[in-house]
Structure formats: structure tokens, C-alpha cells
C-alpha atoms as a PDB file:
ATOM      1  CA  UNK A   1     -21.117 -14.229  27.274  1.00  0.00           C
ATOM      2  CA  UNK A   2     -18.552 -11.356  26.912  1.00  0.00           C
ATOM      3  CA  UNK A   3     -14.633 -11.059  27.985  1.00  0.00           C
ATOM      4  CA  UNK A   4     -14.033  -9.657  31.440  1.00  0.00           C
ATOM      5  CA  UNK A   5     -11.116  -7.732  30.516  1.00  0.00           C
ATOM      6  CA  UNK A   6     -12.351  -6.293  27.571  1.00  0.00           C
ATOM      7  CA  UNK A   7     -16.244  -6.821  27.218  1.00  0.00           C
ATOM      8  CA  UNK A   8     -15.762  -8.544  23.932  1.00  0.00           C
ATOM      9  CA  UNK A   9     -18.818 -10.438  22.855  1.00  0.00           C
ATOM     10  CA  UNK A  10     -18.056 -14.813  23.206  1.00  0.00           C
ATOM     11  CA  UNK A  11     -19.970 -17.330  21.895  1.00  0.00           C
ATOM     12  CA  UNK A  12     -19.073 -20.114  24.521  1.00  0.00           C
ATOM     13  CA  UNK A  13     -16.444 -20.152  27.811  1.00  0.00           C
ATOM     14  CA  UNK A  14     -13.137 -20.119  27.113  1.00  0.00           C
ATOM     15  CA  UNK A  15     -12.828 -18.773  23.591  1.00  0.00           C
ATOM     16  CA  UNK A  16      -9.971 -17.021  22.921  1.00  0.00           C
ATOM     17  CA  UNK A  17      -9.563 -13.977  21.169  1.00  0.00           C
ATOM     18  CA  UNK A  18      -7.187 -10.774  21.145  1.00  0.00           C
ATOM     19  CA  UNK A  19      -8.825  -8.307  23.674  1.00  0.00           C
ATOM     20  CA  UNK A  20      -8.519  -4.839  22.411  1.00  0.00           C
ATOM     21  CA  UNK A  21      -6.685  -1.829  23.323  1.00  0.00           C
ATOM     22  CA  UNK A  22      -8.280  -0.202  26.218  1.00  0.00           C
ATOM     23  CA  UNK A  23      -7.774   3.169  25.268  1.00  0.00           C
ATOM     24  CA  UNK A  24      -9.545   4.869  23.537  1.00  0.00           C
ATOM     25  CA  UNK A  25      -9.110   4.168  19.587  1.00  0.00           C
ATOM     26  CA  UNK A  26     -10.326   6.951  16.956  1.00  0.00           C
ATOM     27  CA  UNK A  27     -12.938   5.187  14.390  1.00  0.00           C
ATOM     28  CA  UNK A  28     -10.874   6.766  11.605  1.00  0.00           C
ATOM     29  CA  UNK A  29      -7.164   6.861  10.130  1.00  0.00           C
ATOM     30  CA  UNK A  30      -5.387   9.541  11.355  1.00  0.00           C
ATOM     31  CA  UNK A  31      -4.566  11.895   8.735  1.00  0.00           C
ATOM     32  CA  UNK A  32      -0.617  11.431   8.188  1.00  0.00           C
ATOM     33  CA  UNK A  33      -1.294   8.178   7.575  1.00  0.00           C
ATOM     34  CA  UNK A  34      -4.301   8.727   4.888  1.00  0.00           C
ATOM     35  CA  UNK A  35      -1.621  11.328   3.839  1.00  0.00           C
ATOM     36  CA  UNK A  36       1.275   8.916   3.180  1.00  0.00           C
ATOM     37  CA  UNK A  37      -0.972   6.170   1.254  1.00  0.00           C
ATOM     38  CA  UNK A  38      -2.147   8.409  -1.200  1.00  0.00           C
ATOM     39  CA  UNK A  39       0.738   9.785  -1.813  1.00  0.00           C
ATOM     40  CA  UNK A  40       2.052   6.075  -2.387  1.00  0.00           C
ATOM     41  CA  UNK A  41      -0.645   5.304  -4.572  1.00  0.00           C
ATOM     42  CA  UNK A  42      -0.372   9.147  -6.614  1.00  0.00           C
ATOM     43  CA  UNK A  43       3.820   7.916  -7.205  1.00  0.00           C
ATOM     44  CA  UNK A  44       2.997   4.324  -8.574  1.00  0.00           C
ATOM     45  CA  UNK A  45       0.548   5.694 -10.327  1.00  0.00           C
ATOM     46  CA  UNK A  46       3.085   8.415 -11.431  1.00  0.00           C
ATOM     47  CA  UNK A  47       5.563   5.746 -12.542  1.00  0.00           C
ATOM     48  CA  UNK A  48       3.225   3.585 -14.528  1.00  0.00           C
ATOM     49  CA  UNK A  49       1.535   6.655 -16.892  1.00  0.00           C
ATOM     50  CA  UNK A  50       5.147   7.866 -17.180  1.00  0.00           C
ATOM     51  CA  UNK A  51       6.125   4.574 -18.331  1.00  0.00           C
ATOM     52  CA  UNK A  52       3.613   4.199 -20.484  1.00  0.00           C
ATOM     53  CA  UNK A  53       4.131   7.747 -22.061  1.00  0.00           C
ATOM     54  CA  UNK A  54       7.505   7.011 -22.808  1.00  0.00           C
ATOM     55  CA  UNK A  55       6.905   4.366 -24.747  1.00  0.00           C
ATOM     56  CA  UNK A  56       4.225   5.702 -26.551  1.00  0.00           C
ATOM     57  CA  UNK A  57       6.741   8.226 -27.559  1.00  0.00           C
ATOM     58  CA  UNK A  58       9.544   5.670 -28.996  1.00  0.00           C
ATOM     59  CA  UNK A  59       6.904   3.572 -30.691  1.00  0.00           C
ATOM     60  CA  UNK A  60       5.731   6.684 -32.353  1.00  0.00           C
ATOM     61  CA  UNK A  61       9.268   7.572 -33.649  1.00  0.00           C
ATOM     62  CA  UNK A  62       9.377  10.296 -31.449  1.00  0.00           C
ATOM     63  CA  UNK A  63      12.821  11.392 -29.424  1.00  0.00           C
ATOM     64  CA  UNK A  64      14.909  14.348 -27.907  1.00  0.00           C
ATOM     65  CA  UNK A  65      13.147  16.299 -25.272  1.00  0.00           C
ATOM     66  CA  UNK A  66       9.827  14.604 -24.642  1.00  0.00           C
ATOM     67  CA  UNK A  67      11.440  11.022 -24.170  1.00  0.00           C
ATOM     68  CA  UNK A  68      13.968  12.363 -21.525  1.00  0.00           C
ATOM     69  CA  UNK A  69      10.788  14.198 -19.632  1.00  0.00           C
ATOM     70  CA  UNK A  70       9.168  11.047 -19.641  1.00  0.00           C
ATOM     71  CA  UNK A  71      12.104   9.058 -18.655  1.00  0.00           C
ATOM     72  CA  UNK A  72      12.930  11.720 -15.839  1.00  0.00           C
ATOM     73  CA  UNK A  73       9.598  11.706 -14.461  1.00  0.00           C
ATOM     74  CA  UNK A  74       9.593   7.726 -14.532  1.00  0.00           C
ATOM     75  CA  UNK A  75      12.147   7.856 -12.434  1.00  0.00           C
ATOM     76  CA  UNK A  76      11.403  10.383 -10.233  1.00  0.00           C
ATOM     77  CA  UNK A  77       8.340   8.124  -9.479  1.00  0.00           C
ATOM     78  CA  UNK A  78      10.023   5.018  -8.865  1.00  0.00           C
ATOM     79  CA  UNK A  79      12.251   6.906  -6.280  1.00  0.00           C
ATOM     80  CA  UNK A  80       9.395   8.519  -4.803  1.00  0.00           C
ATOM     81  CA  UNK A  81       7.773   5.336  -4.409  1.00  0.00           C
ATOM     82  CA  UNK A  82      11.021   3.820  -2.410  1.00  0.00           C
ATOM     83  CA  UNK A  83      10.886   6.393  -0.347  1.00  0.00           C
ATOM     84  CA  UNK A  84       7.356   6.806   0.309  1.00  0.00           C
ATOM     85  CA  UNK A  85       6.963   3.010   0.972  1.00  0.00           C
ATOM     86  CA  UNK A  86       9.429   3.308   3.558  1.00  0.00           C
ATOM     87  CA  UNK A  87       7.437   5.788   5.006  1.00  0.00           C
ATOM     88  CA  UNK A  88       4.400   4.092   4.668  1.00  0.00           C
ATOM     89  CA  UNK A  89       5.647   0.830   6.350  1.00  0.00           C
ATOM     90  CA  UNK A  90       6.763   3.021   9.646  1.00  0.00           C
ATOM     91  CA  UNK A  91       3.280   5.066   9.593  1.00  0.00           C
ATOM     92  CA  UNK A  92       1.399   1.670   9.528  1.00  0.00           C
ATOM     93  CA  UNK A  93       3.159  -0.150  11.859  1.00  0.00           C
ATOM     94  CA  UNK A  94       2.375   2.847  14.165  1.00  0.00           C
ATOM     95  CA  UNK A  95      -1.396   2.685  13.306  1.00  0.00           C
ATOM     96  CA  UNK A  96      -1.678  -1.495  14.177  1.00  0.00           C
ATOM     97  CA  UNK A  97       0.249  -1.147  17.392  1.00  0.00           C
ATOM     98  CA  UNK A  98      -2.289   1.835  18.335  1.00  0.00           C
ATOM     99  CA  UNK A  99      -4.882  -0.634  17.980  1.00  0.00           C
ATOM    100  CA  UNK A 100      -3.054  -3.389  19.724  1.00  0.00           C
ATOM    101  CA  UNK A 101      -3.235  -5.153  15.943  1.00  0.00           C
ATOM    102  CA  UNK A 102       0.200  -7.377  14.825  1.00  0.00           C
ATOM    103  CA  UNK A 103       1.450  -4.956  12.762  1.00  0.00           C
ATOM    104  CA  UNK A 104       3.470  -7.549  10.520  1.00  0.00           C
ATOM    105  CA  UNK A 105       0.251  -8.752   9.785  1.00  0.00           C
ATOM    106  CA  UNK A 106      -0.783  -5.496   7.550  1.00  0.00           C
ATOM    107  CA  UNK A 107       3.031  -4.412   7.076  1.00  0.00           C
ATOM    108  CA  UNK A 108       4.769  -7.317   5.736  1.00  0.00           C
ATOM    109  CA  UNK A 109       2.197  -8.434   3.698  1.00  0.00           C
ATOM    110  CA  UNK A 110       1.937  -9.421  -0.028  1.00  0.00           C
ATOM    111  CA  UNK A 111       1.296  -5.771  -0.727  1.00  0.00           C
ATOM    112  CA  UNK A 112       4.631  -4.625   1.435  1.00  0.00           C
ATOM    113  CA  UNK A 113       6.763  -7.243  -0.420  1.00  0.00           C
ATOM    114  CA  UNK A 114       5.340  -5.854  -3.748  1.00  0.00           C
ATOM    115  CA  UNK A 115       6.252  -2.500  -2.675  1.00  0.00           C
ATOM    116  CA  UNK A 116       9.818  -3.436  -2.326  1.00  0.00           C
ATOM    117  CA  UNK A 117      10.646  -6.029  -5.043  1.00  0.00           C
ATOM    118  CA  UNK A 118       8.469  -3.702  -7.631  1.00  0.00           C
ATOM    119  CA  UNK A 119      11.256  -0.758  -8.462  1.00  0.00           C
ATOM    120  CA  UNK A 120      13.904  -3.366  -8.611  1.00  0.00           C
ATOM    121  CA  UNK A 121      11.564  -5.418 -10.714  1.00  0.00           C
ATOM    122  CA  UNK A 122      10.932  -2.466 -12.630  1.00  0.00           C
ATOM    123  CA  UNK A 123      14.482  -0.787 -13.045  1.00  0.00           C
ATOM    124  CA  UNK A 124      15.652  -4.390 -14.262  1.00  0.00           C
ATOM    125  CA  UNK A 125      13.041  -4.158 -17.288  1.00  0.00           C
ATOM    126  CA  UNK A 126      14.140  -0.959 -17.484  1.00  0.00           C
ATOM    127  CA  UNK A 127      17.209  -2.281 -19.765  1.00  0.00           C
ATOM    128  CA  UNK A 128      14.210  -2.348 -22.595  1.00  0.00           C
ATOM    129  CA  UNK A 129      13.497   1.477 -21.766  1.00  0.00           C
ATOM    130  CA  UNK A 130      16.230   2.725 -24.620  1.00  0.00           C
ATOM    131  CA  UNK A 131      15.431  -0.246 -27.351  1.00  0.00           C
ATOM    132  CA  UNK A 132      14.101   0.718 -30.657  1.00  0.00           C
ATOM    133  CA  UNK A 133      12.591  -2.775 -31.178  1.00  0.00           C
ATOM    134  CA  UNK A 134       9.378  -2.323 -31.087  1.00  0.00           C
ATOM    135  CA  UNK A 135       8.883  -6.047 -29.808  1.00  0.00           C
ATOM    136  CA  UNK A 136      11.200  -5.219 -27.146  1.00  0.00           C
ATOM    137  CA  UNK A 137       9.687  -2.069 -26.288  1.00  0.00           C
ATOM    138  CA  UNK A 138       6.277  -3.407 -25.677  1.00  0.00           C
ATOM    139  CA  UNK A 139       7.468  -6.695 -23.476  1.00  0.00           C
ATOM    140  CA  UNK A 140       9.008  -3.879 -21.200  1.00  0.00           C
ATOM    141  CA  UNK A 141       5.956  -1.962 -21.222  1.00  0.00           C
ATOM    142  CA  UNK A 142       3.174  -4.645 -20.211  1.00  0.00           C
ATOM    143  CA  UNK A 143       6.224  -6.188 -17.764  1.00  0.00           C
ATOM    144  CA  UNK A 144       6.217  -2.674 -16.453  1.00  0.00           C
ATOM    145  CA  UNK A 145       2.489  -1.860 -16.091  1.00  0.00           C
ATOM    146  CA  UNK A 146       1.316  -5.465 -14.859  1.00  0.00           C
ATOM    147  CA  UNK A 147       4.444  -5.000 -12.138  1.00  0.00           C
ATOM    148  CA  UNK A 148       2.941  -1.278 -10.943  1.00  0.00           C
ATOM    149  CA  UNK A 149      -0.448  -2.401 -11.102  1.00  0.00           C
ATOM    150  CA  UNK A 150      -0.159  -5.041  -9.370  1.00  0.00           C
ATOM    151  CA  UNK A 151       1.732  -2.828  -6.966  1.00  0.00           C
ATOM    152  CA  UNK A 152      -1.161  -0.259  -6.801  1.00  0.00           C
ATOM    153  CA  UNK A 153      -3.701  -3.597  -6.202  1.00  0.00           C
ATOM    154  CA  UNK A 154      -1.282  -4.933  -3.261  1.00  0.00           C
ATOM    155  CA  UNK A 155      -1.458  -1.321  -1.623  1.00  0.00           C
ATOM    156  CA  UNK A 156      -5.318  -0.987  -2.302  1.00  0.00           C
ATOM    157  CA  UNK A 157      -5.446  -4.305  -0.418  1.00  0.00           C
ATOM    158  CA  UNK A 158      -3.421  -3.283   2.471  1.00  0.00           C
ATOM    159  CA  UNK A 159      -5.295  -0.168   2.807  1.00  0.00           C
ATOM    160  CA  UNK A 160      -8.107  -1.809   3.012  1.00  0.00           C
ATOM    161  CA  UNK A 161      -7.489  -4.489   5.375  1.00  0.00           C
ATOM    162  CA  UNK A 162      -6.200  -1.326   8.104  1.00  0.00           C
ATOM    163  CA  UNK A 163      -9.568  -0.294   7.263  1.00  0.00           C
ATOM    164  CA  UNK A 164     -10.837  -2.879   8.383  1.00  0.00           C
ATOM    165  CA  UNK A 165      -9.596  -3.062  11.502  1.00  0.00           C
ATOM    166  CA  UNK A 166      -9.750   0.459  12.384  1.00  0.00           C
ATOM    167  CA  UNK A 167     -13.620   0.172  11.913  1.00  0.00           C
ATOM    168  CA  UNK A 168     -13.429  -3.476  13.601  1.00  0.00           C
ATOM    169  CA  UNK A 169     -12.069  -1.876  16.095  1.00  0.00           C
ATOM    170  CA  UNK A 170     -14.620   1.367  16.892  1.00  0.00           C
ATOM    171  CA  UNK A 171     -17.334  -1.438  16.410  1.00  0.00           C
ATOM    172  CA  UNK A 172     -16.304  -3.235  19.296  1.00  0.00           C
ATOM    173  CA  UNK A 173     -14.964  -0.481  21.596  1.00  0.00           C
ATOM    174  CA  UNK A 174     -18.896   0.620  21.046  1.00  0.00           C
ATOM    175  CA  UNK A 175     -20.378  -2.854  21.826  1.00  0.00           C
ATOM    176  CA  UNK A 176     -17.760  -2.816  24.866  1.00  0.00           C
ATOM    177  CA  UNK A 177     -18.876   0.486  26.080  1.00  0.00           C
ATOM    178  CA  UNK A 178     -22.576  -0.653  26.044  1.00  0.00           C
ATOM    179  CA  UNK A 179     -22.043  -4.074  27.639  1.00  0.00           C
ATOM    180  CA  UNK A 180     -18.855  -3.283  30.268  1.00  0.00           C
ATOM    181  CA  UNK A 181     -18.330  -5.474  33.196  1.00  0.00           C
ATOM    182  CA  UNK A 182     -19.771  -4.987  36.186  1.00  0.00           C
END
């Protein structure tokens, strides 16, 4: 049994399901959006190896020059990931609504919220960034690193679930196309 509307297959009457756009869907990401996620993913992982550098460099005894590259580049990667993630948000909620998806379902996940609480997370451990406790030092580090990678895993996950649909999608626009109502 398949949908009227949409040539979905059913397994029995009355079933319900979300009948596809009836346009016609590309079967792969467009490009800005491939674009913006790994540029996302390049700036957290920016943020985390610049994190980690710097306090490599204080636990080593080092200072001066090298700690405020480190530092700057941290923080250019926790900015870039603010902004990125912003633009990563709009550029997925365009992709879902081009394939008639909910786009709060793949926007507003787990990964999203990680996206925004992470820098603020990570800016408040920052207070640990200019300790010479060595204790101290390493608490901010792990905090930091388990907060970016579990950033990085949230927007693996998300990426993966648009995927997903985007394949889910040129699978049944094919079945459709074989089996359309007569």
C-alpha cells in the first residue's frame, strides 16, 4: 500500500506519516552548508588544541610571547565558533525546511544547545587560564577539553542526523518515482 499524495510505501490503511516535499530534493548537502559545518568543527577544534597548548606552555614554566599566541588564538576560536554556530543554525534550518523536515528537530537539539552554552561554559573556566597552580591549571584544562569535545561530538551528531535525512529523503523520492499514483 503506498500514500496517494506522496507514493510513500504503508504497511496497513491509515498509517500516518509526514509525506515528503514534492519537489525535487538533491540527494546531497548543498555545499554552503557542508561549508559552514566544517568550518564549525575546524574552530572548536581550533579552540580546544589552543587550549591545550596554552597550558602546556604554563605547566612547562614557559611565558611572554608564546602564552599570549596561544591565548589569542583560543580566543579567536571561541569567537569564531559563536559566530559560526549562528551561522550554522540559519544554514540548517534552511536545509530541513527544503526537505519539508521540522527543522527544530536537527537545530535545537542537544548538539545546538552545546553549541551555545559551550563558550560561556568555557570563558567561565577560563578564570583558571592565568593560574600558576598547576592543580588549577589542569582542572581548567580537562573542564575545557571534555566541554569542546563534547561540543565537536554534539555537532558530529547533528551532522549526521541531516545526513540522514537528506539520504532518507533521495531514498524515498526514488521509491516514489518508481511506484507514483496512477
Amino acid at each position: 500500500m503506498r500514500c496517494d499524495k506522496c507514493g510513500t510505501a504503508l504497511e496497513h490503511a491509515g498509517q500516518g506519516h509526514t509525506c515528503r516535499s514534492t519537489t525535487i530534493v538533491p540527494d546531497r548537502p548543498p555545499g554552503a552548508w557542508a561549508e559552514a559545518t566544517g568550518a564549525l568543527i575546524g574552530l572548536i577544534a581550533l579552540a580546544v588544541i589552543a587550549d591545550l597548548a596554552n597550558g602546556v606552555l604554563r605547566l612547562t614554566g614557559r611565558s611572554g610571547s608564546l602564552v599570549s599566541v596561544a591565548s589569542a588564538i583560543w580566543l579567536v576560536g571561541i569567537v569564531g565558533v559563536l559566530i559560526m554556530g549562528f551561522v550554522w543554525n540559519n544554514r540548517t534550518r534552511r536545509l530541513a525546511e527544503a526537505y519539508s523536515a521540522d527543522q527544530e528537530t536537527y537545530v535545537w537539539s542537544l548538539g545546538w544547545r552545546l553549541v551555545i552554552v559551550a563558550p560561556m561554559l568555557a570563558s567561565i573556566l577560563g578564570m583558571w587560564r592565568d593560574s600558576d597552580d598547576h592543580t588549577k591549571i589542569l582542572v581548567g584544562m580537562a573542564a575545557r577539553a571534555v566541554v569542546g569535545l563534547g561540543v565537536l561530538t554534539a555537532v558530529l551528531i547533528s551532522r549526521a542526523r541531516v545526513l540522514r535525512l537528506i539520504r532518507d529523503s533521495a531514498a524515498a523520492q526514488q521509491s516514489a518515482g518508481q511506484h507514483a499514483p496512477a
